[in-house]
Protein backbone atom coordinates (compact mmCIF):
# COMPACT_ATOMS: atom_id res chain seq x y z
CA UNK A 1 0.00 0.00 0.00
CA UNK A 2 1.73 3.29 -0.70
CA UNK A 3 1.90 6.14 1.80
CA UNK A 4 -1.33 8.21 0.05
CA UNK A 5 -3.51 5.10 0.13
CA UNK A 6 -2.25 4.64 3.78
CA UNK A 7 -3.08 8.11 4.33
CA UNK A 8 -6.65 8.00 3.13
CA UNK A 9 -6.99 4.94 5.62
CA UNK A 10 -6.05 6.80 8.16
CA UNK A 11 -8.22 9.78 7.16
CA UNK A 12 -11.27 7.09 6.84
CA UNK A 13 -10.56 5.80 10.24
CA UNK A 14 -10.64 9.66 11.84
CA UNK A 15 -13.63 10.40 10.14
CA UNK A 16 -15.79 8.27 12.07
CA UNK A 17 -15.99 10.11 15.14
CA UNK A 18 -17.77 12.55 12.80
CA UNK A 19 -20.06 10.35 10.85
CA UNK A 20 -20.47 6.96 9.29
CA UNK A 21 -19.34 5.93 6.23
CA UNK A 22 -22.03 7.39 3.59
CA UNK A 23 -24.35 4.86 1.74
CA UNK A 24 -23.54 3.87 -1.62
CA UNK A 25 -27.28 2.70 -3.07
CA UNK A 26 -27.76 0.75 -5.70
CA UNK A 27 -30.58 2.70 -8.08
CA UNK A 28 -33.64 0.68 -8.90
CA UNK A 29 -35.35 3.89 -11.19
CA UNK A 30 -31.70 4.87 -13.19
CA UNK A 31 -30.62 1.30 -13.46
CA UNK A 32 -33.77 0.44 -15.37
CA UNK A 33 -33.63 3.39 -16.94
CA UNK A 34 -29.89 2.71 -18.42
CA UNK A 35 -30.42 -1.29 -18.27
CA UNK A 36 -27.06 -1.60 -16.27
CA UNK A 37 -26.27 -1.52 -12.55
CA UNK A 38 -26.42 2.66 -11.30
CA UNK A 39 -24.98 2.67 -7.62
CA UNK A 40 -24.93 6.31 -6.18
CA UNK A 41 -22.88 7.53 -3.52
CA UNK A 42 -24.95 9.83 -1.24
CA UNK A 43 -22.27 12.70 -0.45
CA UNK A 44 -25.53 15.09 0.23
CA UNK A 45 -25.71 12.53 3.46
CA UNK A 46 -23.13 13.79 5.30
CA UNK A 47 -23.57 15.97 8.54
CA UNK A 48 -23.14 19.45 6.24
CA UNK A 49 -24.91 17.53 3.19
CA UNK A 50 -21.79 17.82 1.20
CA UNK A 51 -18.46 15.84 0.99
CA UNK A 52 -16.23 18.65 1.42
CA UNK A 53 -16.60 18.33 5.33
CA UNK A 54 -14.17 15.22 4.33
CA UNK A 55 -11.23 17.72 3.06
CA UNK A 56 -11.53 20.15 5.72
CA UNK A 57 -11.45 17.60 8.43
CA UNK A 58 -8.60 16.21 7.18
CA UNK A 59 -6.42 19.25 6.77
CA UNK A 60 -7.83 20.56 9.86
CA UNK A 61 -6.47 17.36 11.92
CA UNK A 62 -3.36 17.27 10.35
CA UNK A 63 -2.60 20.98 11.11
CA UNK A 64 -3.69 20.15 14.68
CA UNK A 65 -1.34 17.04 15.38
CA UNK A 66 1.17 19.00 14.06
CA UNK A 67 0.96 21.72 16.44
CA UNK A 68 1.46 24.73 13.81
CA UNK A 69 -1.99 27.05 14.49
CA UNK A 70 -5.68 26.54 16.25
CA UNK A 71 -6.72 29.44 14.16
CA UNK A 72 -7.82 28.19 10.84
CA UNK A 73 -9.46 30.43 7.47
CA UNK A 74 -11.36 29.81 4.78
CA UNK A 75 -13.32 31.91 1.80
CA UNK A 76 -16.46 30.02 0.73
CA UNK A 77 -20.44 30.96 0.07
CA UNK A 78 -21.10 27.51 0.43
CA UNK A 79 -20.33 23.49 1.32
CA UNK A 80 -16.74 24.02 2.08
CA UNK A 81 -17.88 27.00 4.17
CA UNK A 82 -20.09 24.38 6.28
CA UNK A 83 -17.39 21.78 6.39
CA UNK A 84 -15.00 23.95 8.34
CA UNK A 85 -16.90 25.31 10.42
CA UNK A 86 -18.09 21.88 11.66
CA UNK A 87 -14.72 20.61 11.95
CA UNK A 88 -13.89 23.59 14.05
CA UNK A 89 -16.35 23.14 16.37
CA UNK A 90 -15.27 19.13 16.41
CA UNK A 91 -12.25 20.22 17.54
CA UNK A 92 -12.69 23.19 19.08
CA UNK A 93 -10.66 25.28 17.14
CA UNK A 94 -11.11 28.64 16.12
CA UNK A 95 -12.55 29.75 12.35
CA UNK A 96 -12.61 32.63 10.48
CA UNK A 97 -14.84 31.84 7.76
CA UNK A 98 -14.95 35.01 4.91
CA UNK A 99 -18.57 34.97 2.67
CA UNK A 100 -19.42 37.40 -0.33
CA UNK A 101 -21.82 40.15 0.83
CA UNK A 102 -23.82 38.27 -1.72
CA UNK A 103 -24.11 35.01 0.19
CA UNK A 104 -27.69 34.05 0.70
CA UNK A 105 -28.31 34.44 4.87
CA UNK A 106 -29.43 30.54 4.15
CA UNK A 107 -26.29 29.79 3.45
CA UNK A 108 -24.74 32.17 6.20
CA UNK A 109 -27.04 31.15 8.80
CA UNK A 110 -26.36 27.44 8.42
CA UNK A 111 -22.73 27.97 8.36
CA UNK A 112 -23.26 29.54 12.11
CA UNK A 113 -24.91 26.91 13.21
CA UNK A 114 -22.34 24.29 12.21
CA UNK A 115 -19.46 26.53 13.61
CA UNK A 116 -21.51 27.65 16.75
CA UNK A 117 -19.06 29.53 19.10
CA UNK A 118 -16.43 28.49 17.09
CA UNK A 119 -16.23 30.43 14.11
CA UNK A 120 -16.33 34.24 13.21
CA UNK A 121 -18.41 34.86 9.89
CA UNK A 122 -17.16 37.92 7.90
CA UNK A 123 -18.74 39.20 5.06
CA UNK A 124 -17.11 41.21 2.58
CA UNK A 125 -16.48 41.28 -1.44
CA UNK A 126 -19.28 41.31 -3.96
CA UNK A 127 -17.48 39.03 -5.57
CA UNK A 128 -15.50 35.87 -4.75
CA UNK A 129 -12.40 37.02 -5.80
CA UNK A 130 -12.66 39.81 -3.24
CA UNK A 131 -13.61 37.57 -0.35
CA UNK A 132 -10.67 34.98 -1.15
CA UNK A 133 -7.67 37.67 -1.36
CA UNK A 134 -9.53 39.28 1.99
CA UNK A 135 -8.87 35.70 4.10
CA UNK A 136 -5.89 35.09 2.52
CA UNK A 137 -4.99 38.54 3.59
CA UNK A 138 -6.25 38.07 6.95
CA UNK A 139 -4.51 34.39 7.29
CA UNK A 140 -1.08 35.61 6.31
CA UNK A 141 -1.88 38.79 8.88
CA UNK A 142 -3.01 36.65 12.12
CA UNK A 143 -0.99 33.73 11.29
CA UNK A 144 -3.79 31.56 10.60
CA UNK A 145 -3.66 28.48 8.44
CA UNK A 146 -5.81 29.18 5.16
CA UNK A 147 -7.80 26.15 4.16
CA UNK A 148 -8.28 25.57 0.38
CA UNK A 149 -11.44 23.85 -1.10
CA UNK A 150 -9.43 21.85 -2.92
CA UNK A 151 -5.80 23.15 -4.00
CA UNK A 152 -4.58 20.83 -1.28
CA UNK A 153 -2.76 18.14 -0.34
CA UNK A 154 -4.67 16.91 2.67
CA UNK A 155 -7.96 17.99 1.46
CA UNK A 156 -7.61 15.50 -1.34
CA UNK A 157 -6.29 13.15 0.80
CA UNK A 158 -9.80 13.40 3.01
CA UNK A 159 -11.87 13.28 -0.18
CA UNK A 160 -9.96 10.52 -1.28
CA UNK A 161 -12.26 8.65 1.37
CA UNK A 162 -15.05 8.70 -0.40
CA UNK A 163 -13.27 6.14 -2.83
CA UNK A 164 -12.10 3.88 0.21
CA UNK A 165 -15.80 3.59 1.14
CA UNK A 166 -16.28 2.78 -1.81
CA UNK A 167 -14.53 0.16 -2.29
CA UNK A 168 -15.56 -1.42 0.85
CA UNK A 169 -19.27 -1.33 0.08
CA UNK A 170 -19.06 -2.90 -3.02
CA UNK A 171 -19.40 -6.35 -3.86
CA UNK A 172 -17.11 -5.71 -6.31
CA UNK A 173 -14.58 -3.17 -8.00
CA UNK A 174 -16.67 -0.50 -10.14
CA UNK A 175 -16.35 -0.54 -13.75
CA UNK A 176 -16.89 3.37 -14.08
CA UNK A 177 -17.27 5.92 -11.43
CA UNK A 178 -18.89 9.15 -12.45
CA UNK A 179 -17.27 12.23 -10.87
CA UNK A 180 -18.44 15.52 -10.62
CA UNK A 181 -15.40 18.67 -11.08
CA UNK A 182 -15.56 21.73 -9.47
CA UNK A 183 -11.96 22.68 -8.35
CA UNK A 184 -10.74 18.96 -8.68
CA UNK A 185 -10.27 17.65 -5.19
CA UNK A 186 -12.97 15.14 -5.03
CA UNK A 187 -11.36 13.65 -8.42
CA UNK A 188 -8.40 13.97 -7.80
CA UNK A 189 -8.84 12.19 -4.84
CA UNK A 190 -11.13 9.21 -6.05
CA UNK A 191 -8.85 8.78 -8.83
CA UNK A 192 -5.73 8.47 -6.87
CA UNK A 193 -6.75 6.10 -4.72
CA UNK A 194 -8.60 4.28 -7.26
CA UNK A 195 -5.76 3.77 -9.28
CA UNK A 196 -4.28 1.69 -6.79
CA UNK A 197 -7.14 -0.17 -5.11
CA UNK A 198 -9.06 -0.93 -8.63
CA UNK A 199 -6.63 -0.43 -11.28
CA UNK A 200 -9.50 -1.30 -13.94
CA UNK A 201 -12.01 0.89 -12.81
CA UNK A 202 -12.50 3.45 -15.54
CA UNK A 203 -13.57 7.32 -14.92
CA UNK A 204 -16.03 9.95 -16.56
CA UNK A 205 -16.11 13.90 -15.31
CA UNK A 206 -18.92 15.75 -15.22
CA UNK A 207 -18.69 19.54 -15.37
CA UNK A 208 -21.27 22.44 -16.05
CA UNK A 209 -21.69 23.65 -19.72
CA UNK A 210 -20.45 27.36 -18.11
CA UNK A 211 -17.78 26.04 -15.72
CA UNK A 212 -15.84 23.43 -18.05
CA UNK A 213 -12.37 24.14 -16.24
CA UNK A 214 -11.09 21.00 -16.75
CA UNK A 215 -12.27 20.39 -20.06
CA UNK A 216 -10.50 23.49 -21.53
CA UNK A 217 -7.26 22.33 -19.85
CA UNK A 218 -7.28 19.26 -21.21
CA UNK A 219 -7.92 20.13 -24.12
CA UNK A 220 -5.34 22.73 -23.93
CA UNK A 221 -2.70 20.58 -22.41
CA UNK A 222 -2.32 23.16 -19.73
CA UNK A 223 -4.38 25.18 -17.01
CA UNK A 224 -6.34 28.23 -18.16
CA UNK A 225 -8.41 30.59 -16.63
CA UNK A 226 -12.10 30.70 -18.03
CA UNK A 227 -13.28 34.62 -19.10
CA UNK A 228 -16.54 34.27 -18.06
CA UNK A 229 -18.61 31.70 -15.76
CA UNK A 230 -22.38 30.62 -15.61
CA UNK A 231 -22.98 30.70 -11.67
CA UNK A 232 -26.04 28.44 -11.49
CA UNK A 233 -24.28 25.27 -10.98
CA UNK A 234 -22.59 27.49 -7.66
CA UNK A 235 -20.91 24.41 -6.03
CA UNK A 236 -18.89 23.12 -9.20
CA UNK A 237 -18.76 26.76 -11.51
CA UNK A 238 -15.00 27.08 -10.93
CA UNK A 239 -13.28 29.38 -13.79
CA UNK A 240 -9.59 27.55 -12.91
CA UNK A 241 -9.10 23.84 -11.58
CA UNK A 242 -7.07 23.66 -9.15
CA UNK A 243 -3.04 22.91 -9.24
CA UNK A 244 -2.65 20.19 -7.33
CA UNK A 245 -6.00 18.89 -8.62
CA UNK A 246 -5.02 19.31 -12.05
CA UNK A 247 -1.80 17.55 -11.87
CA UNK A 248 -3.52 14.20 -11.09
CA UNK A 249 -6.14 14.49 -14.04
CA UNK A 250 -4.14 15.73 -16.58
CA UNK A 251 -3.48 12.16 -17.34
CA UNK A 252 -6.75 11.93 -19.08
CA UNK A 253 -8.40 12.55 -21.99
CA UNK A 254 -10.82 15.66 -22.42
CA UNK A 255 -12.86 13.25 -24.29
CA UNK A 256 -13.57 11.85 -20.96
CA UNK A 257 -14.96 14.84 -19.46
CA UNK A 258 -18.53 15.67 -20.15
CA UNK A 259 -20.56 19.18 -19.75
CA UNK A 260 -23.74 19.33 -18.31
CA UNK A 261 -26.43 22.32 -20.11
CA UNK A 262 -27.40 24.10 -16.93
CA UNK A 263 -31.14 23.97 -17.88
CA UNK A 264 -30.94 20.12 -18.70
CA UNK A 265 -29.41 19.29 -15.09
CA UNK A 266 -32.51 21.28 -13.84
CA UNK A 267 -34.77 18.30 -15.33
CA UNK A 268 -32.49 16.28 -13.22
CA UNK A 269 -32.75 17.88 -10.06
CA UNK A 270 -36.95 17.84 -10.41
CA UNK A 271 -37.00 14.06 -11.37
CA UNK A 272 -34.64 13.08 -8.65
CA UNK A 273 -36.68 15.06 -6.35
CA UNK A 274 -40.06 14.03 -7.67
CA UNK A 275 -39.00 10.23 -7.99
CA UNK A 276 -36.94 9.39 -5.70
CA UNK A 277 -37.27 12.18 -3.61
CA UNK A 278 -33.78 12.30 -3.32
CA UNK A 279 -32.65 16.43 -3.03
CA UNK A 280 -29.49 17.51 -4.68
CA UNK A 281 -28.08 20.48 -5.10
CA UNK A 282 -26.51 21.24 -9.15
CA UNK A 283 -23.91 20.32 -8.61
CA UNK A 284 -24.51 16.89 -6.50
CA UNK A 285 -26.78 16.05 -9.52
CA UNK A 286 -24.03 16.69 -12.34
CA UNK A 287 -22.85 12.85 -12.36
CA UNK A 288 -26.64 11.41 -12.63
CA UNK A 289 -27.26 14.47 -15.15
CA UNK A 290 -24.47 12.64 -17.81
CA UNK A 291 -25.65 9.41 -17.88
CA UNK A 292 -27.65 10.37 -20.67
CA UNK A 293 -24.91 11.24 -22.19
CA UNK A 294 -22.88 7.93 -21.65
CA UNK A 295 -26.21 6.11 -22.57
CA UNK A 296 -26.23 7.72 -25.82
CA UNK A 297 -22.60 6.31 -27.00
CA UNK A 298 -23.51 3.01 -25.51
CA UNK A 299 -20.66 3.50 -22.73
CA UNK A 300 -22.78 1.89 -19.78
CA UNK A 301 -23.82 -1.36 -21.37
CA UNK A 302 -22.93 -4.01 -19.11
CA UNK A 303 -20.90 -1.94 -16.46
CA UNK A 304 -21.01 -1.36 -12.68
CA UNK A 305 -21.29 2.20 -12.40
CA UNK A 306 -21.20 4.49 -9.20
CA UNK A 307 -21.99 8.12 -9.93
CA UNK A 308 -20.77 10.59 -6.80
CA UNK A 309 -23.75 12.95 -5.65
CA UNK A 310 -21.72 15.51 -4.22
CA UNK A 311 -24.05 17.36 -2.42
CA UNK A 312 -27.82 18.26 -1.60
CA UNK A 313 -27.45 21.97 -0.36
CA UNK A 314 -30.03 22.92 -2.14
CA UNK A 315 -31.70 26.40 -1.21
CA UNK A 316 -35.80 25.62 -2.09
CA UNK A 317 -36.39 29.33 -3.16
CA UNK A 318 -34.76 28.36 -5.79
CA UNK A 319 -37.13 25.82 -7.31
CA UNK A 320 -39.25 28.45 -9.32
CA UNK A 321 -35.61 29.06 -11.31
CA UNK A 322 -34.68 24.90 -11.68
CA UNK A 323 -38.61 24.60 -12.96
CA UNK A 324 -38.52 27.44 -15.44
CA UNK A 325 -34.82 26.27 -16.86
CA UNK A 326 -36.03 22.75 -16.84
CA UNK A 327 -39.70 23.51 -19.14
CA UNK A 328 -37.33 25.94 -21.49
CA UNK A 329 -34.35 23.11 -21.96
CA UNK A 330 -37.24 20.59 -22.46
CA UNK A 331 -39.24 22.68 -25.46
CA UNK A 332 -42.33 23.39 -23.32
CA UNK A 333 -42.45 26.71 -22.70
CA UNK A 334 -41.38 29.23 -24.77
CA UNK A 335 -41.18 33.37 -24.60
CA UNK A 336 -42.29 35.82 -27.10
CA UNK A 337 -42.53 39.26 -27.74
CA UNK A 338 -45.86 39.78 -29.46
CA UNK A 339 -46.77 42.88 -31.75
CA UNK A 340 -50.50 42.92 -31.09
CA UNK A 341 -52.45 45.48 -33.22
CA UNK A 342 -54.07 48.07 -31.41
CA UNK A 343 -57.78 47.24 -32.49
CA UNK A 344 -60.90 46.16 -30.87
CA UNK A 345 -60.70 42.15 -30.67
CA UNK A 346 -56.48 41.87 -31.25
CA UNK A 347 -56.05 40.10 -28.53
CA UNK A 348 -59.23 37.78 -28.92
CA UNK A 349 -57.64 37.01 -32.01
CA UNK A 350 -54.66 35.86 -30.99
CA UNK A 351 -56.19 33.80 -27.69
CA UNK A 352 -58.69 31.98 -30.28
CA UNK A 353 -54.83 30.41 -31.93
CA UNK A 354 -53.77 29.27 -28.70
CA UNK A 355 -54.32 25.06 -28.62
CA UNK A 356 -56.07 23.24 -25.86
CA UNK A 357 -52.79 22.39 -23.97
CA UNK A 358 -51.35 25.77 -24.19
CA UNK A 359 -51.81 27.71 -21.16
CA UNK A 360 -50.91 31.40 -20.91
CA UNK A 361 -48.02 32.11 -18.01
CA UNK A 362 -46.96 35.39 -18.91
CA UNK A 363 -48.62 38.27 -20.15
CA UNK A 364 -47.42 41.54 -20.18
CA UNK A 365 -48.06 44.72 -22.15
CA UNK A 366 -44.38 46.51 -22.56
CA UNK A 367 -45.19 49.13 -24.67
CA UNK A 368 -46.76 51.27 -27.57
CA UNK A 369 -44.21 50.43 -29.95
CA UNK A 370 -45.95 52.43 -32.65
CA UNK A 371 -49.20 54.16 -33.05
CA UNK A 372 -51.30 51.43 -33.94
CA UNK A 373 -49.13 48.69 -32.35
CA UNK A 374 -48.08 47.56 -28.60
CA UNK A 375 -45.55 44.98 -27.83
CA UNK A 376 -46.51 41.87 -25.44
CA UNK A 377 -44.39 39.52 -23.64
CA UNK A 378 -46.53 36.54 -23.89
CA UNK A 379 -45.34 33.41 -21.96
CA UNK A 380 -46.90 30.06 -23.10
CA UNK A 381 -46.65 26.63 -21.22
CA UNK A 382 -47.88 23.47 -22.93
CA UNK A 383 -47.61 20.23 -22.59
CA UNK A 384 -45.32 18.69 -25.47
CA UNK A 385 -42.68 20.91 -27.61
CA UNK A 386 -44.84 20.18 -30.85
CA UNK A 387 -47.73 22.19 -29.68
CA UNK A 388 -45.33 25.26 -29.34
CA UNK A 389 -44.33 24.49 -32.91
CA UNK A 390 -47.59 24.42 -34.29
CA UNK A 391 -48.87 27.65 -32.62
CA UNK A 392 -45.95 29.31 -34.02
CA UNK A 393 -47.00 28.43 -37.24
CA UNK A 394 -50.46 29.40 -36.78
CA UNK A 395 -49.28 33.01 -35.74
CA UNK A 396 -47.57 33.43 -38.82
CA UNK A 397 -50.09 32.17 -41.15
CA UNK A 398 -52.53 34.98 -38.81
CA UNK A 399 -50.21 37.46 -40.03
CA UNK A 400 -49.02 38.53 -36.39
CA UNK A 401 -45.12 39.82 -35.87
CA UNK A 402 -43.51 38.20 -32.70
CA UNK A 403 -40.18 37.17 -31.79
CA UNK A 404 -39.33 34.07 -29.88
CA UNK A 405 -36.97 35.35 -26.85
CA UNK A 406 -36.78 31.86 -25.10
CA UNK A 407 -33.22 31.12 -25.56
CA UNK A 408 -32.16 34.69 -25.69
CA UNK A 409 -29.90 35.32 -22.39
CA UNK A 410 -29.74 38.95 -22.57
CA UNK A 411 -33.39 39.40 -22.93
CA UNK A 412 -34.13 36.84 -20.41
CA UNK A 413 -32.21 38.55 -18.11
CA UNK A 414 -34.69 41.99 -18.07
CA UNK A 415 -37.56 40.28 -19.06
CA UNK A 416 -38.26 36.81 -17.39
């Protein structure tokens, strides 16, 4: 056994006066689904709901046994937040945990209550980049050790666990394990360890479609910084993996990592909710999300395969969002902007086109765009994407002007 897999071990062993070892379940619904065996380890089951309590435990207890600091900072809105503030008040060390101003106070209040007396929250930075140079400001001034989500060696040494269990709750090596990339510390990790304890276990990345880090770099053959990010999948949209992280994957192929659309992985989250009532945050859902994918180019047939739900941190207020992205990726609801004539039964007109599974969400008059026309934003929900294509056809043999906004982000933005 070499000294990382001994490591992990040791890490495992720790970890239980925190919390069991999370359950790996096999998946009745997916594995019918996908005709193959669909095992998923519940990560949203741990104490903070997330794996990266794993990581911050383990750097936390290393720093501790080695006497250097009791004083330990991190920058996080979210499940790395939670995981060091719990392991902080496990060991009754003191945390300075730095949020955005932005941070929802869901987020912010749960992070208290995992830290209790603890941990000291300070919020500051609009952006993320503001709040990380502030603690790593503050750790360098107070002589605190900073704790990094992922771009370290003992957090993926603790995340590395989750393979270990792994491997002990199976009744056999997995033939693919589906891992979800943020910064890189779960998978690099997982595919460490793996490498040694199940040399023919194969691997597949999932990353969002506006945070594919580790895509680019690959494909690249070296680290880049993305220009711009798409926030909604908030616990993996990273616009740089990691360095450490990255110089375990950069073995593989970018062929092997797959991107996620951020309005497909919202079907995701609803059917694991609504089925198996199973609540994941996007990010936790990313590796269920690509099976589709893997489905498609017949890369499941026959295999063992344990996807890695990261976490289930999943703020409810947002559900109206997940909904709306999940009708729009799925062709059922559709936005226009309708020129509607400005005559006595214009609008009766238009209603009597609408089919008997359309249903009118949105309706609102913009403005007089001209004297004898006003612009609409109509919103229409139906119940199969053909209907939608049919009433578009019946509003241009009608003779009205509209414009179909659905897809259009800038619009969306002011308007939806």
């Amino acid at each position: 056994m070499s000294d990382f897999s001994t490591a992990v071990a040791d890490a495992e062993t720790a970890l239980r006066d925190l919390f069991p070892a999370t359950p790996l379940q096999l998946n009745d619904h997916l594995s019918a689904r996908y005709g193959t065996e669909i095992w998923l380890k519940r990560e949203d089951l741990t104490p903070v709901r997330s794996y990266k309590l794993r990581g911050a435990f383990n750097a936390m207890r290393k720093a501790l046994d080695a006497g250097s600091t009791r004083h330990f900072v991190c920058a996080s809105a979210g499940n790395h937040a939670q995981g060091v503030a719990f392991a902080c008040r496990h060991f009754g060390a003191r945390g300075t945990i730095f949020m955005p101003v932005t941070t929802p106070k869901q987020k912010i209040d749960k992070t208290r209550i995992f830290g209790g007396d603890s941990v000291e929250i300070v919020l500051t930075g609009d952006y993320f980049d503001q709040t990380l140079a502030a603690a790593q400001a503050f750790s360098a001034e107070h002589g605190a050790a900073f704790l990094s989500p992922f771009d370290s060696a003992d957090v993926i040494e603790g995340q590395a666990t989750v393979a270990l269990e792994m491997i002990e709750q199976l009744p056999a090596p997995p033939d693919l394990v589906v891992l979800p990339v943020g910064g890189g510390g779960l998978s690099a990790g997982v595919t460490r360890y793996l490498a040694e304890a199940a040399p023919g276990t194969e691997f597949v990345f999932a990353e969002p479609r506006g945070g594919a880090s580790l895509k680019g770099a690959l494909e690249s053959g070296a680290q880049l910084t993305l220009p711009a990010v798409d926030s909604f999948v908030d616990g993996a949209a990273v616009a740089r993996i990691g360095d450490l992280p990255f110089s375990q994957l950069r073995q593989f192929s970018a062929d092997q990592v797959l991107t996620a659309p951020e309005d497909r992985l919202s079907i995701t989250i609803l059917e694991m909710l609504n089925v198996e009532g199973i609540v994941l945050e996007p990010a936790g859902a990313l590796a269920v999300d690509v099976l589709q994918d893997l489905a498609q180019s017949g890369q499941l047939a026959g295999k063992r395969v344990v996807c890695v739900c990261s976490g289930g941190n999943f703020d409810f207020e947002r559900l109206p969002e997940v909904k709306e992205r999940a009708q729009r990726f799925a062709g059922i609801k559709k936005y226009f902007i309708l020129r509607l004539p400005q005559r006595p039964g214009a609008l009766r007109d238009f209603l009597m086109l609408l089919g008997p599974d359309d249903d009118i969400a949105r309706f609102e008059y913009l403005k007089k765009s001209a004297r004898n026309f006003g612009s609409v934003l109509i919103g229409i929900e139906t119940s199969q994407p053909a209907n939608l294509t049919a009433l578009t056809e019946r509003l241009t043999e009608a003779g009205f002007a509209y414009q179909d906004i659905t897809q259009d982000e800038l619009l969306a933005q002011f308007l939806i």
